[in-house]
Protein backbone atom coordinates (compact mmCIF):
# COMPACT_ATOMS: atom_id res chain seq x y z
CA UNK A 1 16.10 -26.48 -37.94
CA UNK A 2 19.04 -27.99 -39.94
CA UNK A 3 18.06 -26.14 -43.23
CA UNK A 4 18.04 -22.56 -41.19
CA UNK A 5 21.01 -23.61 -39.24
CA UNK A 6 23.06 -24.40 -43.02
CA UNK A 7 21.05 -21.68 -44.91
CA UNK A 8 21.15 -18.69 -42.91
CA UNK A 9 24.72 -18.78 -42.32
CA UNK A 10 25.26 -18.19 -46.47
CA UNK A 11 28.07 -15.86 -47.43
CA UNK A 12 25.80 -15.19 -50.41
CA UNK A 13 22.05 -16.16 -49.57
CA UNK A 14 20.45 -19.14 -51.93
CA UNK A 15 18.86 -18.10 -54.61
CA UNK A 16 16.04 -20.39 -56.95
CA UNK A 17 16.75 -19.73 -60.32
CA UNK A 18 14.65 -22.28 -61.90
CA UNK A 19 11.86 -24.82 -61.40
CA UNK A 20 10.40 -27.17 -63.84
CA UNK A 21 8.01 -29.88 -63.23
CA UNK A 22 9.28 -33.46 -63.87
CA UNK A 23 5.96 -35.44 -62.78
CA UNK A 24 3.39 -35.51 -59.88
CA UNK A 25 5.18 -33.96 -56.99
CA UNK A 26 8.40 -33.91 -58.81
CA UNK A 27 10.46 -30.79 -59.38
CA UNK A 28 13.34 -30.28 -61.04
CA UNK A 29 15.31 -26.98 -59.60
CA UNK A 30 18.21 -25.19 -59.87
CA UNK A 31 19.64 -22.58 -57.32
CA UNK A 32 22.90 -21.14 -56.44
CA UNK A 33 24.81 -20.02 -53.07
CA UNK A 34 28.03 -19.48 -51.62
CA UNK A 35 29.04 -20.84 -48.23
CA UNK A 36 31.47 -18.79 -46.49
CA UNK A 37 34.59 -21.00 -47.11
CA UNK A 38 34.69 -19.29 -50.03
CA UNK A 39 32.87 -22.43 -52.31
CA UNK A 40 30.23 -21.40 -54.87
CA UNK A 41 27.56 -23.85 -55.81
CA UNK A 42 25.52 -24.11 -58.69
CA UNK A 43 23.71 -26.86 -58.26
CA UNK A 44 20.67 -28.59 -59.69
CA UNK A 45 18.18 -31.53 -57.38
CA UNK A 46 15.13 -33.15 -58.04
CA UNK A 47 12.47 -32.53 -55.00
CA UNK A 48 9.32 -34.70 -54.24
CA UNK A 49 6.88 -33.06 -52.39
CA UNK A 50 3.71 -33.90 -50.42
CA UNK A 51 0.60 -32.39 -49.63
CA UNK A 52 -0.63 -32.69 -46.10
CA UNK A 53 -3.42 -30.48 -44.00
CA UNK A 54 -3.86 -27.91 -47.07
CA UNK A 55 -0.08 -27.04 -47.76
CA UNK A 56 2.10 -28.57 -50.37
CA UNK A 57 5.80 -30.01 -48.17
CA UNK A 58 9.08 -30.39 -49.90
CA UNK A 59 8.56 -34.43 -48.50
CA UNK A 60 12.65 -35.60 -50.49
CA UNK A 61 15.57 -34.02 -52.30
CA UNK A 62 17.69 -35.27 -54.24
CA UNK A 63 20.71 -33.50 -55.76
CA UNK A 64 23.05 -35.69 -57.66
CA UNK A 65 25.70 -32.15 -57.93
CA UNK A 66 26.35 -32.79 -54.56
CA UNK A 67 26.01 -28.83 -53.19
């Protein structure tokens, strides 16, 4: 609910530009997106994820650019 709530009120929508894997379950990623104060954000977080019941869960991110 929080993610849709944050993402889906985007003044330009996010976009994934890049994931690389940085160990089991770790991702690094990079996306971009524009909030509609006007602030642009390129930013770049490391995500953990988790399988459970047959699908693969984004389980922790961490995004030391702080968008």
């Amino acid at each position: 609910g929080e993610l849709s709530r944050f993402y889906g009120r985007l003044e330009q929508p996010f976009r994934l530009i890049e994931v690389d894997r940085a160990g089991e379950n770790l991702y690094n990623v990079a996306y971009s997106y524009k909030i509609r104060n006007g602030r642009f954000c390129n930013g770049r977080s490391l995500v953990t994820t988790i399988s459970l019941q047959n699908q693969v869960l984004i389980e922790k991110i961490q995004s030391p650019s702080r968008c």
